[in-house]
Every structure is written in structure tokens, then in C-alpha cells.
Protein backbone atom coordinates (compact mmCIF):
# COMPACT_ATOMS: atom_id res chain seq x y z
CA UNK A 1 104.83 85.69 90.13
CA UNK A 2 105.58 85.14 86.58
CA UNK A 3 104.33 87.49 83.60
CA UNK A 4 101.69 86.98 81.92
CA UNK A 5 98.97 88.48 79.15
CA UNK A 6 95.62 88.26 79.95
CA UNK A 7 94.23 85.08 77.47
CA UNK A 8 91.92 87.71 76.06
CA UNK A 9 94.39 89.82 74.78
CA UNK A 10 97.16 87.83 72.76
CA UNK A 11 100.25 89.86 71.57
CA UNK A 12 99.10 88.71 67.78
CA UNK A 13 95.54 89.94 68.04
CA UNK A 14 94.19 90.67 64.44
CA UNK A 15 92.95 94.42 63.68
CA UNK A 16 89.49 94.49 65.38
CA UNK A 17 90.77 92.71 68.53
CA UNK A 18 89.17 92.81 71.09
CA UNK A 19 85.43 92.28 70.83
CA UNK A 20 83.13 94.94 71.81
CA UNK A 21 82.77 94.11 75.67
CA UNK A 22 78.80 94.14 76.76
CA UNK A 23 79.75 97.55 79.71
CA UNK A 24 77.63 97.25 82.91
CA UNK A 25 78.06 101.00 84.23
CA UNK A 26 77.47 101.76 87.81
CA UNK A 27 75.03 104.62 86.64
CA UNK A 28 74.71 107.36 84.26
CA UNK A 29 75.51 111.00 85.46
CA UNK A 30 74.22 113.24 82.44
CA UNK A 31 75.33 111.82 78.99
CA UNK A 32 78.27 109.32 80.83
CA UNK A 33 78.65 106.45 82.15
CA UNK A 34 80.42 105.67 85.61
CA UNK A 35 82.73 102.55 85.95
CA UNK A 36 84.85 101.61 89.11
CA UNK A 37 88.19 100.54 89.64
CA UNK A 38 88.63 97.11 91.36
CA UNK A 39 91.45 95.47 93.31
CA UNK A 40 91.67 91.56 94.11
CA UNK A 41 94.53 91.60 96.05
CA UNK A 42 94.98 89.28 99.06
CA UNK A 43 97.28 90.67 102.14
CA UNK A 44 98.40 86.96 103.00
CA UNK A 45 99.47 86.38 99.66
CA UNK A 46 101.01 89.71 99.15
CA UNK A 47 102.98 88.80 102.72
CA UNK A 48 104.69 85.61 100.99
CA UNK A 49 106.20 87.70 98.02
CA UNK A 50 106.92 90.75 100.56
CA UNK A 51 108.60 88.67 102.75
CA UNK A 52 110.64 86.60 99.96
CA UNK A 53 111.92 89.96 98.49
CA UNK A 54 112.63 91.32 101.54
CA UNK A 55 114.98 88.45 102.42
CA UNK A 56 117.01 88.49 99.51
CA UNK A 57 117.02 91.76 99.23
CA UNK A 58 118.82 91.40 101.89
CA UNK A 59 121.59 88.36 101.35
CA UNK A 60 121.97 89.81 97.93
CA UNK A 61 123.48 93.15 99.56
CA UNK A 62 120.73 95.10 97.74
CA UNK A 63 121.37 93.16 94.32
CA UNK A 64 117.74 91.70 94.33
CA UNK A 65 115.87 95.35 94.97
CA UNK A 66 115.14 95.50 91.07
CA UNK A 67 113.27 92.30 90.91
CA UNK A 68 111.74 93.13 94.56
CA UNK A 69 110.71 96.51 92.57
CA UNK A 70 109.08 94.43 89.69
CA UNK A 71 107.01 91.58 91.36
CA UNK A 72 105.72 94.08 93.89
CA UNK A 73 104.49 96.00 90.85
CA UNK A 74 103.50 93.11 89.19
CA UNK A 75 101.33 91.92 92.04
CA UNK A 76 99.64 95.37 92.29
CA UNK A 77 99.27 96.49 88.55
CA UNK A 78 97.93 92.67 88.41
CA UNK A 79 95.47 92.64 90.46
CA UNK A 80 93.80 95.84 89.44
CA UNK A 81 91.01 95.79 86.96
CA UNK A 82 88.59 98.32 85.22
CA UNK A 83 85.76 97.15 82.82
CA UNK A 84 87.26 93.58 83.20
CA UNK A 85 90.33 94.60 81.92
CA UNK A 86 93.86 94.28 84.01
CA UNK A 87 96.83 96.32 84.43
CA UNK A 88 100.39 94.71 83.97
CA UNK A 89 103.87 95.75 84.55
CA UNK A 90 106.54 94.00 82.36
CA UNK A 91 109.55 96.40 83.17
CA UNK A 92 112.90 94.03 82.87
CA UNK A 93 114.98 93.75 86.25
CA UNK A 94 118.32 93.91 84.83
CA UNK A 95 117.42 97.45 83.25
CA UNK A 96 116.62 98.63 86.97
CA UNK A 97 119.95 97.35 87.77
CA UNK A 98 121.60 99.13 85.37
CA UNK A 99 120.61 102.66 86.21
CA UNK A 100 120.45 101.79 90.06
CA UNK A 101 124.65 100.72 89.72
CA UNK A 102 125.32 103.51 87.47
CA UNK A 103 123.46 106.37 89.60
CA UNK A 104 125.13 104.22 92.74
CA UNK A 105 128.63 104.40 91.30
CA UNK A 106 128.56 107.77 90.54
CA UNK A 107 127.37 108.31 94.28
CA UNK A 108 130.27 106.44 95.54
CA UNK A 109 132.63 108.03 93.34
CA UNK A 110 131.94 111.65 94.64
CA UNK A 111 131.74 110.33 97.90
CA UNK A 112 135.44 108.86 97.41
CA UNK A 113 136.58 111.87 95.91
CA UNK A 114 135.14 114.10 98.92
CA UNK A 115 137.84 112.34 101.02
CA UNK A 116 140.51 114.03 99.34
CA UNK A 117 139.39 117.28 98.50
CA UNK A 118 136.00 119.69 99.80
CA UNK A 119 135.81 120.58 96.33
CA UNK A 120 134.79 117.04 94.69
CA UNK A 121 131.98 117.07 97.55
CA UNK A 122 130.56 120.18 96.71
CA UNK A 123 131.29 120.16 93.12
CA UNK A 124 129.49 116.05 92.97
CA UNK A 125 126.84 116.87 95.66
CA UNK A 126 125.88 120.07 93.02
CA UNK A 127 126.04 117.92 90.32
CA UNK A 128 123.68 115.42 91.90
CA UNK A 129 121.13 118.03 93.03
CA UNK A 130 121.48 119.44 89.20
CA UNK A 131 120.39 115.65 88.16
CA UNK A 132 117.35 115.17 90.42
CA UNK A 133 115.09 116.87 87.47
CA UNK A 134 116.12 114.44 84.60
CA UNK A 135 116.35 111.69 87.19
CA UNK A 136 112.54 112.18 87.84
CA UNK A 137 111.90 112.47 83.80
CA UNK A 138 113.87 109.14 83.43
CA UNK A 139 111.87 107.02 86.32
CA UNK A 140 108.80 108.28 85.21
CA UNK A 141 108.88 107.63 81.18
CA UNK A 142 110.38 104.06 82.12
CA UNK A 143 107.69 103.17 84.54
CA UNK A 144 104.86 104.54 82.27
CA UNK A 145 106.38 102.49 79.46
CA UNK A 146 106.16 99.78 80.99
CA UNK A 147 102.70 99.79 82.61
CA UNK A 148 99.59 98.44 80.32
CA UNK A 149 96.21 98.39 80.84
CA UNK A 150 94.80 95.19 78.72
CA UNK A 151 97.07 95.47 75.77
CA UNK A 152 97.77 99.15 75.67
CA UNK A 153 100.84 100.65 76.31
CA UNK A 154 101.07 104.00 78.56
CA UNK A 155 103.68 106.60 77.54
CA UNK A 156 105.33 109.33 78.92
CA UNK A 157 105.86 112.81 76.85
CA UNK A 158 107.26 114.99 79.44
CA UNK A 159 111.13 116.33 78.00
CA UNK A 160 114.06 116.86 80.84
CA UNK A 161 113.32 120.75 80.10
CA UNK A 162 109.82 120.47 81.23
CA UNK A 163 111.41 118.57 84.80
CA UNK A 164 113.62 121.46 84.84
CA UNK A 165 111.25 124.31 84.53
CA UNK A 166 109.31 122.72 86.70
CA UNK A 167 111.98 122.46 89.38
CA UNK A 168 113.57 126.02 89.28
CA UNK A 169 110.22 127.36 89.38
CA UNK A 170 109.60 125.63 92.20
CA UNK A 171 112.49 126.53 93.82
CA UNK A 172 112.11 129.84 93.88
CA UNK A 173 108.39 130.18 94.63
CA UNK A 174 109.85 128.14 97.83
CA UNK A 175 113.06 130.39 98.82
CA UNK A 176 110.83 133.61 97.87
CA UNK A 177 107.72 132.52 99.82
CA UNK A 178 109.92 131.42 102.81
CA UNK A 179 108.25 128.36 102.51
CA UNK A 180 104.36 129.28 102.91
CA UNK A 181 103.80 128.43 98.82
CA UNK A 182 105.20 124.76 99.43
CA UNK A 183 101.94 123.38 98.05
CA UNK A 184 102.40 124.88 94.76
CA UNK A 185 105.55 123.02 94.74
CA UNK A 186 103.31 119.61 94.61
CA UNK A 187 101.10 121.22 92.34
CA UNK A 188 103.57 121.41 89.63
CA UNK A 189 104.78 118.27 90.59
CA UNK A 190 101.69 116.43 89.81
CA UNK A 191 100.81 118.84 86.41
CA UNK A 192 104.36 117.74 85.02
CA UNK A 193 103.52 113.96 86.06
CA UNK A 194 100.00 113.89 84.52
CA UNK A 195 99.86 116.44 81.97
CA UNK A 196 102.51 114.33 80.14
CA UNK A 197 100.58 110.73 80.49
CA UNK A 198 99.27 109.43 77.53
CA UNK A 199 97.06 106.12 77.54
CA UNK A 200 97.84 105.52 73.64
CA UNK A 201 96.49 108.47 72.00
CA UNK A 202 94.39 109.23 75.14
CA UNK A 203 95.94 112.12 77.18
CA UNK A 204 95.93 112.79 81.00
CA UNK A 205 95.11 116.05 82.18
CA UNK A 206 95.22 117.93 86.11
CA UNK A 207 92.43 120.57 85.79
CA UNK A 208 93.23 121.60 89.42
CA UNK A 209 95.24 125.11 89.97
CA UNK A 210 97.80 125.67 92.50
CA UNK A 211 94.85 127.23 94.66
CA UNK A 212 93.14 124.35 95.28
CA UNK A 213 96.44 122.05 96.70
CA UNK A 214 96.90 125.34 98.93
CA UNK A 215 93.67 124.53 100.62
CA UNK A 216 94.27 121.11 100.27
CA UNK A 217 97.38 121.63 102.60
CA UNK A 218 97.24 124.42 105.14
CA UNK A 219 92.88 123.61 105.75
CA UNK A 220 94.41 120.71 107.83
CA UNK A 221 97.49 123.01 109.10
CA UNK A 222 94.89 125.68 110.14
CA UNK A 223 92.52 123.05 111.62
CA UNK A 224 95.74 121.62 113.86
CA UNK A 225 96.35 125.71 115.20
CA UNK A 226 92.96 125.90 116.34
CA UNK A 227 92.81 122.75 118.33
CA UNK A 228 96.08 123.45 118.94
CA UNK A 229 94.50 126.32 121.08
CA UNK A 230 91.65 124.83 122.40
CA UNK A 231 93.93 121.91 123.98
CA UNK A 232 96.02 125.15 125.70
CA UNK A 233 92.71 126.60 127.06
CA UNK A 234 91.22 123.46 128.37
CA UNK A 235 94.53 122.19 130.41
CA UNK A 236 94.88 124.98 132.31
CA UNK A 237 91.26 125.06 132.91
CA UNK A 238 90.74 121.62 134.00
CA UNK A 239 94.32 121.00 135.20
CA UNK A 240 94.96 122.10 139.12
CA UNK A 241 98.45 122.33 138.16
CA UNK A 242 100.71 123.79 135.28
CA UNK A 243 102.64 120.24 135.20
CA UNK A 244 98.94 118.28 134.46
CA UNK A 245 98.07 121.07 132.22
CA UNK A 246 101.38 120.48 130.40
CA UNK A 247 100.98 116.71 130.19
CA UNK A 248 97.52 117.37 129.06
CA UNK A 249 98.57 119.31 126.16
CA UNK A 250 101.48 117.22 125.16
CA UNK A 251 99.24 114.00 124.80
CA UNK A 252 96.39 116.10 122.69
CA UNK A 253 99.62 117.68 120.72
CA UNK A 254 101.34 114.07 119.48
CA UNK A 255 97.76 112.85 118.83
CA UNK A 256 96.63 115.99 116.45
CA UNK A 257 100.13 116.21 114.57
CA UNK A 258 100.21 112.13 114.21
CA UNK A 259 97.31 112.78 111.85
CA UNK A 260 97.89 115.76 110.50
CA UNK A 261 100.19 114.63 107.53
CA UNK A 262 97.80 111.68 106.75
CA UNK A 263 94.92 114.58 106.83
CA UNK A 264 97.10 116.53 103.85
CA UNK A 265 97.87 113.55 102.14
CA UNK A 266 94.34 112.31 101.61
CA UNK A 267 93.06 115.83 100.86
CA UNK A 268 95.81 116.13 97.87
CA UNK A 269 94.52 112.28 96.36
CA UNK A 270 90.94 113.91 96.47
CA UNK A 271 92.27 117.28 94.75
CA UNK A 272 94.77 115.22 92.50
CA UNK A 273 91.77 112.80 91.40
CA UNK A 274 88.54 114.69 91.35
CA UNK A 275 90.53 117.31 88.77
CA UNK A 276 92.04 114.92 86.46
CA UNK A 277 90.70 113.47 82.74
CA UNK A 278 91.74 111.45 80.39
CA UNK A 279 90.94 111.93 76.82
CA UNK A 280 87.36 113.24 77.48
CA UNK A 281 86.74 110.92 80.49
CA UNK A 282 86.67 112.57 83.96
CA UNK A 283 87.99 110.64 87.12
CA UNK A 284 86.25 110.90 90.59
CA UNK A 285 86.85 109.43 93.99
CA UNK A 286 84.45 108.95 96.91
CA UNK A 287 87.13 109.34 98.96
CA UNK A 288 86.54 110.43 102.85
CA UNK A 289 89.24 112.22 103.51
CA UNK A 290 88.90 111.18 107.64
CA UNK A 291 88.57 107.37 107.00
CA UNK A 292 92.20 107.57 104.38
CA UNK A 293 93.46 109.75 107.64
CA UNK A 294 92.68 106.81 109.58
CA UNK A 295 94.23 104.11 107.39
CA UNK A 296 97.48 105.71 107.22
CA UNK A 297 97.69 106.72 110.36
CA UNK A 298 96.81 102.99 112.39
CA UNK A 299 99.06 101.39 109.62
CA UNK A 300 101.90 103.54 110.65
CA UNK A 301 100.62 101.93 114.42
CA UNK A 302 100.76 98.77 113.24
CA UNK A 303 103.63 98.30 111.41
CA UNK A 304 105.59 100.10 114.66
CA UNK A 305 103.71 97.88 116.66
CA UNK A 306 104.53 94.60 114.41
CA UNK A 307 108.41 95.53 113.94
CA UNK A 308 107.30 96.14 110.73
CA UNK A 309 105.60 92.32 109.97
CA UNK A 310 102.50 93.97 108.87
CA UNK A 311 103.74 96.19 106.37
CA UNK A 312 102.15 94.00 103.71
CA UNK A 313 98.75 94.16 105.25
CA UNK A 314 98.94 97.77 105.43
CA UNK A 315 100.17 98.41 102.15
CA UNK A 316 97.49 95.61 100.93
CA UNK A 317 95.30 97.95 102.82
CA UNK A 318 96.14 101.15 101.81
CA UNK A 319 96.26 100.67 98.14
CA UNK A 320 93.04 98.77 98.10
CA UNK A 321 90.85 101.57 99.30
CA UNK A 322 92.54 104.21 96.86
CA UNK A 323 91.65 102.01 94.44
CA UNK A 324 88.47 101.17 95.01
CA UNK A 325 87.55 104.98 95.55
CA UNK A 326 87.92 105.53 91.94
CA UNK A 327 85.81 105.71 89.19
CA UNK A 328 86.03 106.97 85.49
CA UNK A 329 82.61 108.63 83.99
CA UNK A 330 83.08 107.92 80.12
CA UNK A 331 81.97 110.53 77.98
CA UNK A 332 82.91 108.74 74.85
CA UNK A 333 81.85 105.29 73.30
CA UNK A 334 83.40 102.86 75.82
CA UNK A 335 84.75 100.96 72.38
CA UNK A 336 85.72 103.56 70.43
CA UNK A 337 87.89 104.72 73.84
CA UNK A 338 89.60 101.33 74.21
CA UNK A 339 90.44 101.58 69.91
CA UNK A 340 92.09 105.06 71.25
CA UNK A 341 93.91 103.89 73.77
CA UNK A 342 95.47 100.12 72.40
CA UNK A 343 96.87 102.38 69.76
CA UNK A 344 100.65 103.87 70.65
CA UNK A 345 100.91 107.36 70.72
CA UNK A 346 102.77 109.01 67.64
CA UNK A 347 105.74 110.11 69.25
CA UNK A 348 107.17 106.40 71.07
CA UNK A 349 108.39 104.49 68.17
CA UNK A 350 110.98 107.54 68.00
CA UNK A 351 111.03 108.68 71.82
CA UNK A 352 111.58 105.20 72.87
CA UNK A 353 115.35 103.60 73.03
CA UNK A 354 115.79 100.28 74.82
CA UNK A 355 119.32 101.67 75.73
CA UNK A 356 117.79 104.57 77.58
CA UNK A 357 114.81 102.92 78.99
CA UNK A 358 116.14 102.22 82.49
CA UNK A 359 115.16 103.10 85.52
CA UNK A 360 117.41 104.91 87.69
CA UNK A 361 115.07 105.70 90.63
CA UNK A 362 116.87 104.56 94.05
């Protein structure tokens, strides 16, 4: 799929490009105006580029994963569209290349190195661990510079001391909690992603507190326990013997923990979306939190089922109905929002290095 602007948005476009665009909102909730997000992609012709970059992914030993990484992102940022505008990706394969050999080599090199002495491996495998935090700040400023929305640019302003803060924080809310506070661990998580996302001058902001991914987590968990315990009671009461009962309960079991993780996962989207704004625009999903259970769940069915052929359908799937649960109420002049957001935010033209700007996500 090659790269290409939108004709209504030329790179040269003069200083009160674009027109006003004649907005058709959904409705009006007090003084805003509620536009959807829309997705036109097709699973059979998402299958031919899966398939393509799965295969030379493949006979290129890996080699071909950055290019894989960009048309997949192409296809998807492509064919998604608010207020008749598209998104686009135009991140540069060889740059993914780059940081995938150079956080590969240094991989192999510690793993060499552990051969000959216990000390490399735990000094190298420390090391790594140490880089996870700027690791995350890297992938995420080069994949936000390199996402548009029409002609604007997003931009990442997050700093590698934020990621770290972020990180040891986390870490010890986990090792001190024993592991009950892991949900505040995704909380900061997604405050560090979005708090630092700028749409041009247009800034993203996660209203939600750590409270609120808490219930978004163990309300599932605590749902499992009690059927968990209803499914004990009713196999020894309808079960003449312990083996039945024990059968009985194992079946219920696998069924209730299949879609228990798909439960958490669609209850954070709903927390992550429903609390988030950009400039003074609020985001919303209608989002059914049983029906995104279900998706996730059959497509891990199907693509088990399919020897993983129908990964593109599910993935087609999947991304179409999170995108099509979303919607932006505008509290601004639709116009005057667009004017924000085409323009680049103050800090890029000296944040932004094109010797720095790779990605070195694996």
C-alpha cells in the first residue's frame, strides 16, 4: 500500500488551508457537538497484506518486520476517518530497522557474554531491565511523530524521567502491595502515555484516577470468585458423584477464566476512553463491555481454530468495533479546533532529531 496525502490536504497548502468543512454532528449534548469515529477497513483485503508480510517476514529471517510494522499501520491509520478527515502513518522502515538491530545486537551481545561469565548475564540482563523505561519513551514519541490526522502532526512530550518515575513508582506500589495494586500500575501507564499527547497545540488528558482502573480490574476478578462458588455448590448438588461434580466444575472454571481477561480488558478501554479530552473536547465510547468480551474472546477461538488463518479477520474485527465505539463531543468551534491542531506544537522543531527518531520497540 503506498503513501499517500489525502488530495484535500497538499503538503504546500497556503495559510487558510483547508476550507471550513460544512460538520454534520450526530447530536448536540449541552453546548457540543458529537462526531463518530469511522473505519472502512475490509478483512479480505487486510488478509492479502497480512499474509504478504507474514511470508517475508519470514524468508527475510525477520528483516522485513519493519515494513510489516508500517503497512499494517498504514492500512489501519488509513482507513480511519473522523469529520471526513483520515489518519496516516508515514514512519520510514529503515529507521525501525535501525533501532530493532541495535536493541537486537546489544541482546545478543549480553547473551554471548553470559556464556563466559554469570556476571555479563546479570550485569546485561540489569542493564536491559534499567532500559525498558526510555525504551517505552523512544517507541512512543516515534510512533506519535509519525501518525497524522489530515495534515497535522501528533507529538509526544513525555521526557525519559517521566518513563522512569513512572516505572519505579510502579514498582514499588507492586512489591509493597504484594501485587493487589497492579491496576494502578496500568493507570500510570496510560497517564504517562496520554497526558504527554499533543494533537498540534491540542493536548490529551486521562481524567480517570487510579480508583477507577481498580474497579475496572478486580469487578471482573470478584465477579469470577463468586461464580467461582456457585459452580462448587451446584456440582456437588447436582452431581451423584465427587468425579461428575469435579468435571462439572472444571468445564464452568476454563469457561469463566477464558473470559475473564477479555472482561478487564474491555472495562479498562471504557475507563481509558470515557475519562480522556483533548484540548477541551471530551471522548466517549458506547462500548458494551460484554459484546468487546465476546469479540476477543471467539477471536482467540478462531484464530486457534484456523491455525491462526483468521487472524486478519479478527484483528479487522476487533479494531473496527473500538473504533466505531468512539466519539468526540466538541466543545470548541470545529474550525478553530482543526487551526489548533494542523499547527506543531512549540517544543518539536527542537525535541525532534531525525537521528533519534527510531523506533526501537521489538
Amino acid at each position: 500500500m503506498q503513501e499517500q496525502n489525502p488530495p484535500f490536504f497538499p503538503d504546500s497548502a497556503p495559510p487558510d488551508f483547508p476550507p471550513p468543512i460544512p460538520f454534520e454532528p450526530l447530536q448536540l449534548t449541552g453546548s457540543g457537538s458529537v462526531y463518530r469515529f469511522k473505519f472502512y477497513g475490509d478483512a479480505n483485503e487486510y488478509f492479502g497484506i497480512w499474509i504478504v508480510n507474514i511470508l517475508l517476514t519470514i524468508v527475510t529471517l525477520s528483516l522485513y518486520a519493519p515494513w510489516a510494522k508500517v503497512r499494517r499501520l498504514r492500512y489501519f491509520y488509513g482507513n480511519s476517518e473522523f469529520i471526513d478527515r483520515k489518519f496516516d502513518f508515514t514512519g520510514v522502515p529503515k529507521k525501525i530497522l535501525i533501532g530493532r538491530l541495535i536493541a537486537l545486537g546489544i541482546y545478543a551481545g549480553i547473551s554471548i557474554g553470559a556464556q563466559y561469565s554469570i556476571n555479563v548475564s546479570i550485569f546485561g540482563f540489569l542493564i536491559l531491565y534499567l532500559a525498558i523505561p526510555w525504551l517505552i519513551w523512544a517507541t512512543l514519541r516515534f510512533t506519535a511523530r509519525n501518525s497524522k490526522y489530515g495534515n497535522s502532526r501528533f507529538y509526544f512530550g513525555g521526557t525519559t524521567k517521566d518513563s522512569y518515575i513512572a516505572l519505579i513508582t510502579g514498582v514499588l506500589i507492586y512489591i509493597f502491595t504484594l501485587g493487589l495494586f497492579t491496576p494502578v500500575l496500568i493507570w500510570l501507564y496510560k497517564r504517562y502515555c496520554i497526558n504527554n499527547l499533543y494533537a498540534g497545540q491540542l493536548k490529551f488528558q486521562l481524567h480517570a484516577d487510579w480508583p477507577a482502573y481498580m474497579r475496572a480490574v478486580y469487578i471482573p476478578i470478584f465477579m469470577f470468585l463468586g461464580i467461582i462458588l456457585v459452580l462448587v455448590i451446584l456440582g456437588f448438588m447436582l452431581a451423584s458423584r465427587p468425579d461428575q461434580a469435579l468435571v462439572f466444575f472444571g468445564i464452568g472454571y476454563a469457561f469463566v477464566l477464558f473470559f475473564i481477561w477479555p472482561l478487564i480488558s474491555a472495562r479498562i478501554f471504557i475507563t481509558t476512553w470515557n475519562n480522556t479530552t483533548v484540548g477541551n473536547s471530551q471522548f466517549q465510547t458506547d462500548c458494551n463491555q460484554w459484546r468487546y468480551a465476546w469479540i476477543v474472546g471467539s477471536n482467540w477461538i478462531v484464530k486457534v481454530l484456523s491455525i491462526g488463518l483468521m487472524s486478519a479477520w479478527a484483528a479487522i474485527r476487533l479494531y473496527r468495533y473500538q473504533i466505531e465505539s468512539l466519539s468526540l463531543t466538541l466543545f470548541d468551534d470545529p474550525n478553530e479546533m482543526m487551526n489548533q491542531a494542523q499547527e506543531d506544537h512549540s517544543a518539536i522543531a527542537e525535541e525532534i532529531s531525525d537521528i533519534f527518531d527510531i523506533d526501537v520497540s521489538l
